[in-house]
N, C-alpha and C. Protein backbone atom coordinates (compact mmCIF):
# COMPACT_ATOMS: atom_id res chain seq x y z
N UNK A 1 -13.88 -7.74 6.76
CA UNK A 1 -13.08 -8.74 6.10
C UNK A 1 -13.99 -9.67 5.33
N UNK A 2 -13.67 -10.43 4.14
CA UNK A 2 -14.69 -10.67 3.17
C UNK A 2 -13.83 -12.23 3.10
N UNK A 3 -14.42 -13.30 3.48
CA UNK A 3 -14.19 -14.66 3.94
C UNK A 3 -14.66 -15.53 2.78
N UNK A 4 -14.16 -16.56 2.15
CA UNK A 4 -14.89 -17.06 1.37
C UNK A 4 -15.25 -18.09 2.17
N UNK A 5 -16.34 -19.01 1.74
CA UNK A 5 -17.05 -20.44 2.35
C UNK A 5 -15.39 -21.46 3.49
N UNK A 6 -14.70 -21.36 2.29
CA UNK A 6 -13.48 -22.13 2.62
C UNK A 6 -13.18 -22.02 4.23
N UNK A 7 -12.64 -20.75 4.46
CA UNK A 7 -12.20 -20.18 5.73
C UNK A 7 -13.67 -20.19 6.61
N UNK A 8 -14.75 -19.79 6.30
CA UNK A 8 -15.94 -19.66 7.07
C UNK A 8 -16.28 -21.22 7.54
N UNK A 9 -16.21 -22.36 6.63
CA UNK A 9 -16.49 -23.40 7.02
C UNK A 9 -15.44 -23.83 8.07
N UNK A 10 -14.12 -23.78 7.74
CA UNK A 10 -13.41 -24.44 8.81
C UNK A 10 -13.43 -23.49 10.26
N UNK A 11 -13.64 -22.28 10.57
CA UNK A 11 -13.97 -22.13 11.98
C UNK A 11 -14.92 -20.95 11.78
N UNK A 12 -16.27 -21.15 12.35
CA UNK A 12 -17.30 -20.54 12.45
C UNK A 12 -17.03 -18.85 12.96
N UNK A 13 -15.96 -19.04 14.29
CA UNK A 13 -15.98 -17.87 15.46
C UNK A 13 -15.58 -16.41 14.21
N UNK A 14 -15.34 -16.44 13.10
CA UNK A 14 -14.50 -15.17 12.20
C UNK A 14 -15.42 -14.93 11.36
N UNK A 15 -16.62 -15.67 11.60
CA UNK A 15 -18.03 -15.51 10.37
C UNK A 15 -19.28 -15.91 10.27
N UNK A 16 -19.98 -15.56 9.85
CA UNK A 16 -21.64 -16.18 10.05
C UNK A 16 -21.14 -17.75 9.27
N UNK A 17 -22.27 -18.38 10.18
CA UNK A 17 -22.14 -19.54 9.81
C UNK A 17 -23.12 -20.08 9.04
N UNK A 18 -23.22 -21.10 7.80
CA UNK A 18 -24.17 -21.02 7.49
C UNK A 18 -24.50 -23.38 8.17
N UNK A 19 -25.86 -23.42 7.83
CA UNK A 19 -26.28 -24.83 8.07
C UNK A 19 -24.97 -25.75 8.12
N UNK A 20 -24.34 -26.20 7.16
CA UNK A 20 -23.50 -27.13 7.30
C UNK A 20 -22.12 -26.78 7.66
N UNK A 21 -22.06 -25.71 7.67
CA UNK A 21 -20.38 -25.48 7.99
C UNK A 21 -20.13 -25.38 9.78
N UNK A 22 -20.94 -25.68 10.54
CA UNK A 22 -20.83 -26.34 12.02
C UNK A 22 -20.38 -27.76 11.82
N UNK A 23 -21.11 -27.93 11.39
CA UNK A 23 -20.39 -29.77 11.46
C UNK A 23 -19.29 -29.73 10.96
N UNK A 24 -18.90 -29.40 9.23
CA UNK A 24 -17.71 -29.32 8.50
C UNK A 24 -16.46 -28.80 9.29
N UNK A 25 -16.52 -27.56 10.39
CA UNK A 25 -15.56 -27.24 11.48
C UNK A 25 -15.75 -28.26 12.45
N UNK A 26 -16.59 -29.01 13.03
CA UNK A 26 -15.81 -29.80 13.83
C UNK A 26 -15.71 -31.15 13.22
N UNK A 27 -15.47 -31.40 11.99
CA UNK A 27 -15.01 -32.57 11.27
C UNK A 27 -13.55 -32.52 11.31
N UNK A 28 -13.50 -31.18 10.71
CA UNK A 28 -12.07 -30.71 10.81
C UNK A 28 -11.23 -31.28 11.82
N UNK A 29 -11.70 -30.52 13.04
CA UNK A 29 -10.94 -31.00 14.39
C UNK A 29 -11.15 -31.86 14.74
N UNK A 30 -12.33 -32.58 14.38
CA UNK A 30 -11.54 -33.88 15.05
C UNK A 30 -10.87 -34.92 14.00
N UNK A 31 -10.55 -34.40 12.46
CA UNK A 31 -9.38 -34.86 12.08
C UNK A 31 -8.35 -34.66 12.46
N UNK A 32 -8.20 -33.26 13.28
CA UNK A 32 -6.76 -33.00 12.93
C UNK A 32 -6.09 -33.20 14.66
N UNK A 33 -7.57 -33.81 14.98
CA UNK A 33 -7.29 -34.55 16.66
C UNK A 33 -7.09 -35.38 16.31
N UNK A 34 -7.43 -36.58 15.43
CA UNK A 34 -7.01 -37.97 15.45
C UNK A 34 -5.37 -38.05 14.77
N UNK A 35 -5.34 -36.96 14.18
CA UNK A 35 -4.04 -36.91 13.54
C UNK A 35 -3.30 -36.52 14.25
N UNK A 36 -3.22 -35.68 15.22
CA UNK A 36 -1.93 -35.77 16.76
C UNK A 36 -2.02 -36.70 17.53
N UNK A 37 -3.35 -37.14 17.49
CA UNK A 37 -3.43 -38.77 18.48
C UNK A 37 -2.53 -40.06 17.87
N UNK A 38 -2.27 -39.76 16.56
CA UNK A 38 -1.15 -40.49 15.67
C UNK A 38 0.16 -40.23 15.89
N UNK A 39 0.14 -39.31 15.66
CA UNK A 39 1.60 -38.47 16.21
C UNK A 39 2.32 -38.79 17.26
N UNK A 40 1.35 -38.90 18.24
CA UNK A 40 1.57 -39.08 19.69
C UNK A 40 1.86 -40.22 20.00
N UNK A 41 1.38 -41.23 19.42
CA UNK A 41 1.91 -42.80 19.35
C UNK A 41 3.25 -43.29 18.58
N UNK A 42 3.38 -42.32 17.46
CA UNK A 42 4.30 -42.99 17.04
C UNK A 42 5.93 -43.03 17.15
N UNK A 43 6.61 -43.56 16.97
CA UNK A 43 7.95 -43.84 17.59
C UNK A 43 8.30 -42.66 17.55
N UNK A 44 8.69 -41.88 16.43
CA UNK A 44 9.18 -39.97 16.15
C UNK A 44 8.32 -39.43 16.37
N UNK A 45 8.04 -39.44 17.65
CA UNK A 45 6.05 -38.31 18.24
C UNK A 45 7.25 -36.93 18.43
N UNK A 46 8.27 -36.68 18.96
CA UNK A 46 8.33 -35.63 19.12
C UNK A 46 8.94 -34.20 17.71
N UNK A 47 9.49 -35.27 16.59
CA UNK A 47 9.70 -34.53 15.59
C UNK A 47 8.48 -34.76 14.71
N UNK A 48 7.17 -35.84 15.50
CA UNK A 48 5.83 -35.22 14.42
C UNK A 48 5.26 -34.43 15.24
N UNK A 49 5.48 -34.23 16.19
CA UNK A 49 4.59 -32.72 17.24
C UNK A 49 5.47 -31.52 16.27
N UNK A 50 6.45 -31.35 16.19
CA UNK A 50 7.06 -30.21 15.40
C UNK A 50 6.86 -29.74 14.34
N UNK A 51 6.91 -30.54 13.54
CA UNK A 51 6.28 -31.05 11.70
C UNK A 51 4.75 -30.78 12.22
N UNK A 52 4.05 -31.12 13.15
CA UNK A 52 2.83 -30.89 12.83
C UNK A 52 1.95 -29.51 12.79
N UNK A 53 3.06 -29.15 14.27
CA UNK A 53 2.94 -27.65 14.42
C UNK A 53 3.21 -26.76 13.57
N UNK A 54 4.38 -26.81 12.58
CA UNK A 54 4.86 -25.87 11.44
C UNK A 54 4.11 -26.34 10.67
N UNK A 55 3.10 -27.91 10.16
CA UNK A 55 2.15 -27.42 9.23
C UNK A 55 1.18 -26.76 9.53
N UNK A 56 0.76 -27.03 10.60
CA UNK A 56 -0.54 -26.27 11.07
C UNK A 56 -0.48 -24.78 10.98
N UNK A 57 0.75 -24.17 11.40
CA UNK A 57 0.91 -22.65 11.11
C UNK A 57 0.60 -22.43 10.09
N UNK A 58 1.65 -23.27 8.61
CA UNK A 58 1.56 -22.74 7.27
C UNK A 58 0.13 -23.03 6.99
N UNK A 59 -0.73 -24.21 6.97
CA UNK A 59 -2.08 -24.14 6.44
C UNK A 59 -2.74 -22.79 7.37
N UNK A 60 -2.48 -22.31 8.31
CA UNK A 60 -3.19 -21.23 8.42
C UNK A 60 -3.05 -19.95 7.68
N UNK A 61 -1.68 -19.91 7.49
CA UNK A 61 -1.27 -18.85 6.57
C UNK A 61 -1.91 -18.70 5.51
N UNK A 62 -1.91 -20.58 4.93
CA UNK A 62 -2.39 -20.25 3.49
C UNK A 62 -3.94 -20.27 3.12
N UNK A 63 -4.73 -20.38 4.30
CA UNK A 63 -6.31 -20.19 4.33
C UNK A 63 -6.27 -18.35 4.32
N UNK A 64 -5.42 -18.23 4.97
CA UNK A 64 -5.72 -16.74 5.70
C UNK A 64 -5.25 -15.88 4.32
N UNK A 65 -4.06 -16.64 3.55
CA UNK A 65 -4.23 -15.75 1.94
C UNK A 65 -5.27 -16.18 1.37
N UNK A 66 -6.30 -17.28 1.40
CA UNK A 66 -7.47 -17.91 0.53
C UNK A 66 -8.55 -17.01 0.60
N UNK A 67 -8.36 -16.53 2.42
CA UNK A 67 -9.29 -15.48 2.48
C UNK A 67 -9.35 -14.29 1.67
N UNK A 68 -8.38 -13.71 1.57
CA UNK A 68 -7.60 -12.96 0.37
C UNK A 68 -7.72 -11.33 1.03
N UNK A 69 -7.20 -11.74 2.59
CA UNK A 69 -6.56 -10.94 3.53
C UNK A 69 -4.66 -10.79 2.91
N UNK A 70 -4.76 -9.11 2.58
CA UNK A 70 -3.35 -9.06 2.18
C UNK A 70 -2.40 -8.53 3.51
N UNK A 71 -1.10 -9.82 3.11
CA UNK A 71 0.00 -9.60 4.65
C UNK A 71 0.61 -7.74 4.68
N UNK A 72 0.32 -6.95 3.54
CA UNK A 72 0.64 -5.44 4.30
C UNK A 72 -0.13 -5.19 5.07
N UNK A 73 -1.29 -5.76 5.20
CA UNK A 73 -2.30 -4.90 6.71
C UNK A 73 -2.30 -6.21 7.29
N UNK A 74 -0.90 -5.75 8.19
CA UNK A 74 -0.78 -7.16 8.75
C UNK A 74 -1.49 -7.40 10.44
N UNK A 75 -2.04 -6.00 10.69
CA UNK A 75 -3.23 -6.50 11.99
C UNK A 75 -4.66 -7.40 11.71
N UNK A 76 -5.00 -7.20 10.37
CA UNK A 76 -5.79 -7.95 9.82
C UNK A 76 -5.53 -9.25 9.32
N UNK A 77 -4.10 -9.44 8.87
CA UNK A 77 -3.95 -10.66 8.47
C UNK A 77 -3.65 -11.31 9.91
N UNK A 78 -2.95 -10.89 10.88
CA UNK A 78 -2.72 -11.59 12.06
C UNK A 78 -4.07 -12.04 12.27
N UNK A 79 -5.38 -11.13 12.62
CA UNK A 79 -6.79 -11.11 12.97
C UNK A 79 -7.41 -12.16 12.57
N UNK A 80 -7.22 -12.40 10.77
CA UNK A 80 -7.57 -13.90 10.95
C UNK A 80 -6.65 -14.83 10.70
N UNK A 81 -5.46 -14.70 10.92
CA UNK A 81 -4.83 -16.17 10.94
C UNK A 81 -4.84 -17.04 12.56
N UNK A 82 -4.86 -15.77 13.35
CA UNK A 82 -5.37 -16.63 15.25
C UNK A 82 -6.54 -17.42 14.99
N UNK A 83 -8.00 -16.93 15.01
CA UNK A 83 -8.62 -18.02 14.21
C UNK A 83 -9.26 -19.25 13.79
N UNK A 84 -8.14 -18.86 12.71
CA UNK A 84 -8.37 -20.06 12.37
C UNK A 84 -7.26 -21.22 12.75
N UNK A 85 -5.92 -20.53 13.01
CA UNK A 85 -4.70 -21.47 13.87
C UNK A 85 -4.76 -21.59 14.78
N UNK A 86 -5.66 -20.89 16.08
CA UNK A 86 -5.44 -21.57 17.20
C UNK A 86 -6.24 -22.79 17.43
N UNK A 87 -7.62 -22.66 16.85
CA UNK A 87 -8.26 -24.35 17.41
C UNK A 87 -7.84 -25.45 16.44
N UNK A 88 -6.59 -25.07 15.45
CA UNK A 88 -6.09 -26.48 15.05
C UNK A 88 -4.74 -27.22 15.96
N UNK A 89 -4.37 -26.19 15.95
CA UNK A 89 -3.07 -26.12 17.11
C UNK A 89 -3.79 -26.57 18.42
N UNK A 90 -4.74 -26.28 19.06
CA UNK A 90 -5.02 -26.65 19.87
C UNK A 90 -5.21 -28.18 19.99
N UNK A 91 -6.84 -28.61 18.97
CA UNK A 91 -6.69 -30.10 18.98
C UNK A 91 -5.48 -30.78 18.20
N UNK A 92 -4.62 -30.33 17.92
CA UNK A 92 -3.58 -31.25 16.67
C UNK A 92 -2.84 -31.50 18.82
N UNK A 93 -2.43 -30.77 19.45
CA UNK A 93 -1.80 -30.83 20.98
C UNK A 93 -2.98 -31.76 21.44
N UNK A 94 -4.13 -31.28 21.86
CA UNK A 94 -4.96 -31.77 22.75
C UNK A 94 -4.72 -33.66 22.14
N UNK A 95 -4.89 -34.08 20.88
CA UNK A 95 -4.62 -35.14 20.69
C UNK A 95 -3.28 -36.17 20.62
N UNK A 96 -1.90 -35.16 20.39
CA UNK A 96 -0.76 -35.95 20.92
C UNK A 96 -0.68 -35.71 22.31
N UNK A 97 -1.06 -35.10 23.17
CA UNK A 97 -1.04 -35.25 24.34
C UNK A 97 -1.35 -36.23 24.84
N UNK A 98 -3.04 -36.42 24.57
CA UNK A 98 -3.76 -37.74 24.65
C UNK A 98 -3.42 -38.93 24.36
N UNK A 99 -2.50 -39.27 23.60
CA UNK A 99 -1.87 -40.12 22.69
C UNK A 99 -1.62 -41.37 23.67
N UNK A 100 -0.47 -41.00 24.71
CA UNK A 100 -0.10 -41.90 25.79
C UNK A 100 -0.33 -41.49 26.99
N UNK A 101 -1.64 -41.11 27.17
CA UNK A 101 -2.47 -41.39 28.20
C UNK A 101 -3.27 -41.99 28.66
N UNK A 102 -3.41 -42.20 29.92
CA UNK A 102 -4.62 -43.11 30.49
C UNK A 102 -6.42 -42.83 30.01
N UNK A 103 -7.79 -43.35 30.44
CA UNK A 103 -8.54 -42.80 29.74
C UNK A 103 -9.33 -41.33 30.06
N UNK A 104 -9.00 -41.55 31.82
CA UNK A 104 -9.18 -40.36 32.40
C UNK A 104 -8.86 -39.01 31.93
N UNK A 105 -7.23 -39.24 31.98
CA UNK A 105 -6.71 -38.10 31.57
C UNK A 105 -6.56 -37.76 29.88
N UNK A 106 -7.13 -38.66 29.13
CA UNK A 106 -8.09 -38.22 27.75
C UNK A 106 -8.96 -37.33 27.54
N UNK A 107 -10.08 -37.66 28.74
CA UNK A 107 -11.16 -37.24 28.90
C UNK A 107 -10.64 -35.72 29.18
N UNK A 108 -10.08 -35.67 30.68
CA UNK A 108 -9.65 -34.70 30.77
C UNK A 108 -8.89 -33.53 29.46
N UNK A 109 -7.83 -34.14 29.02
CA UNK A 109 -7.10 -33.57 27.83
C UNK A 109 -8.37 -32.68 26.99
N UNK A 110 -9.25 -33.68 26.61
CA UNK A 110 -10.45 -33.37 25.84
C UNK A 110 -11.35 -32.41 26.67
N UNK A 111 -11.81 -31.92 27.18
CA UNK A 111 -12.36 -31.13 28.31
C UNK A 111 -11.32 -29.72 28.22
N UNK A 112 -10.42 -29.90 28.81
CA UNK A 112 -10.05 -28.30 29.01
C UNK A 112 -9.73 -27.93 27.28
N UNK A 113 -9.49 -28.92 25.74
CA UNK A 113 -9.48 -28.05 25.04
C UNK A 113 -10.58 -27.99 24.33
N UNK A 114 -11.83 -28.42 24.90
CA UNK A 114 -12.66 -27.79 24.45
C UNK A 114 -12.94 -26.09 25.02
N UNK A 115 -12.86 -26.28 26.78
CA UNK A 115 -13.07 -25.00 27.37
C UNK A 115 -12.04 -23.85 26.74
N UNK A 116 -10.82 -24.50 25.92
CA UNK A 116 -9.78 -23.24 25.86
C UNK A 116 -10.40 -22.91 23.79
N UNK A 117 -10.68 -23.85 23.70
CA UNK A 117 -11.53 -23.45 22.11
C UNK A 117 -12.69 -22.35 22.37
N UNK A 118 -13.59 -23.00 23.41
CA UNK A 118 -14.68 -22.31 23.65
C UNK A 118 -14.35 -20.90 24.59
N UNK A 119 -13.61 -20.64 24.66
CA UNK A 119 -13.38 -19.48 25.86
C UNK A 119 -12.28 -18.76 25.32
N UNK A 120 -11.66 -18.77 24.35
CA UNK A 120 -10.21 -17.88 23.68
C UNK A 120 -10.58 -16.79 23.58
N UNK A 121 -10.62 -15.53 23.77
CA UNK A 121 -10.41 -14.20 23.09
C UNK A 121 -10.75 -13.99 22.05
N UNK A 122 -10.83 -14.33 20.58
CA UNK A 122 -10.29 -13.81 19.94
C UNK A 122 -9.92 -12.45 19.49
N UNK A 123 -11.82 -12.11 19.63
CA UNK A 123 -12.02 -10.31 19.62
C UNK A 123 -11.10 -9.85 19.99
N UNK A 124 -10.69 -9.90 21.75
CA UNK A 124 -9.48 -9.18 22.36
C UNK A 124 -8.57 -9.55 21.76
N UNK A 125 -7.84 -10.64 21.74
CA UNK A 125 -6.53 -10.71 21.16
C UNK A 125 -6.37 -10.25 19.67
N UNK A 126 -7.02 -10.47 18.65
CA UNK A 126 -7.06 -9.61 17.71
C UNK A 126 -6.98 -7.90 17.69
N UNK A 127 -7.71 -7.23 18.69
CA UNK A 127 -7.64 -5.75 18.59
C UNK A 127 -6.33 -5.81 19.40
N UNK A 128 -6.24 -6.77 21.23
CA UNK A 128 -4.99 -5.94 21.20
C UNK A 128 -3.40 -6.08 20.36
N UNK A 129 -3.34 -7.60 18.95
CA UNK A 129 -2.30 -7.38 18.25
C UNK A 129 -2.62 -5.98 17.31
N UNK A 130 -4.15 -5.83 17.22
CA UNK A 130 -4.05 -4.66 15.90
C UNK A 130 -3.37 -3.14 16.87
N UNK A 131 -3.53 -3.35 17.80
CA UNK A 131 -2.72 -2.17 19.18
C UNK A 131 -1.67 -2.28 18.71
N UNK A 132 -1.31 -3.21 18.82
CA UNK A 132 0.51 -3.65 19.43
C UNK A 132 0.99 -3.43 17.52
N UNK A 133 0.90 -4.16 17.01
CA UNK A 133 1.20 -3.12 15.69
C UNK A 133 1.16 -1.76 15.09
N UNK A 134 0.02 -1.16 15.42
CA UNK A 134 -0.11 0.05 15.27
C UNK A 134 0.91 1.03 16.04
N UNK A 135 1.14 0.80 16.91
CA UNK A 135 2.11 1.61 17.81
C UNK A 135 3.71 1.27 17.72
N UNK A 136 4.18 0.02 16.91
CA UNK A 136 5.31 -0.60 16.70
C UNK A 136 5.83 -0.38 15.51
């Protein structure tokens, strides 16, 4: 799969990384942590957890066409749209979660999604959706 900078910078795990695009991915997240930590405070937190989640899908979609992965080989387009959507989805949650919590359970919040960033599958879950399509 042939990635441009764009997609390579925002999550390293789908591509060689080069010098600055480590930092540039976790700039990312922790924008798009402070931006559910917003969410999470504000009076409509639960129709901006929703709204945030359906953007977060579509910007993955539309990195994952930037990549210029076409949706007929759609085990590949699934392959990289996980990705790069799950560790936004993750911190965009990990931070409205956090939102109206104590500082402990911040800390905490922050802790297991780092371990679930750092520990996801992807390899596996990627081959076994390219399975589960192939046979469907």
């Amino acid at each position: 799969m042939g990635h441009d900078g764009v997609v390579n910078a925002i999550l390293p795990p789908i591509g060689p990384t080069a010098p600055g695009q480590t930092a540039l991915a976790a700039t990312v997240l922790l924008v798009v942590l402070v931006i559910g930590f917003f969410a999470g405070r504000a009076k409509n937190r639960f129709g901006l957890l929703l709204g945030g989640l359906i953007a977060l899908v579509v910007a993955g979609a539309a990195l994952t066409a930037l990549a210029g992965v076409r949706m007929a080989d759609r085990a590949a387009w699934l392959g990289t749209l996980l990705p790069l959507t799950v560790p936004l989805v993750v911190a965009f949650l990990a931070g409205w979660l956090g939102a109206r919590a104590g500082w402990f359970a911040r800390l905490a919040i922050l802790l297991v999604a780092v371990i679930v960033l750092a520990a996801f599958p992807y390899a596996a879950v990627t081959a076994a959706t390219a399975g589960m399509l192939a046979v469907g």
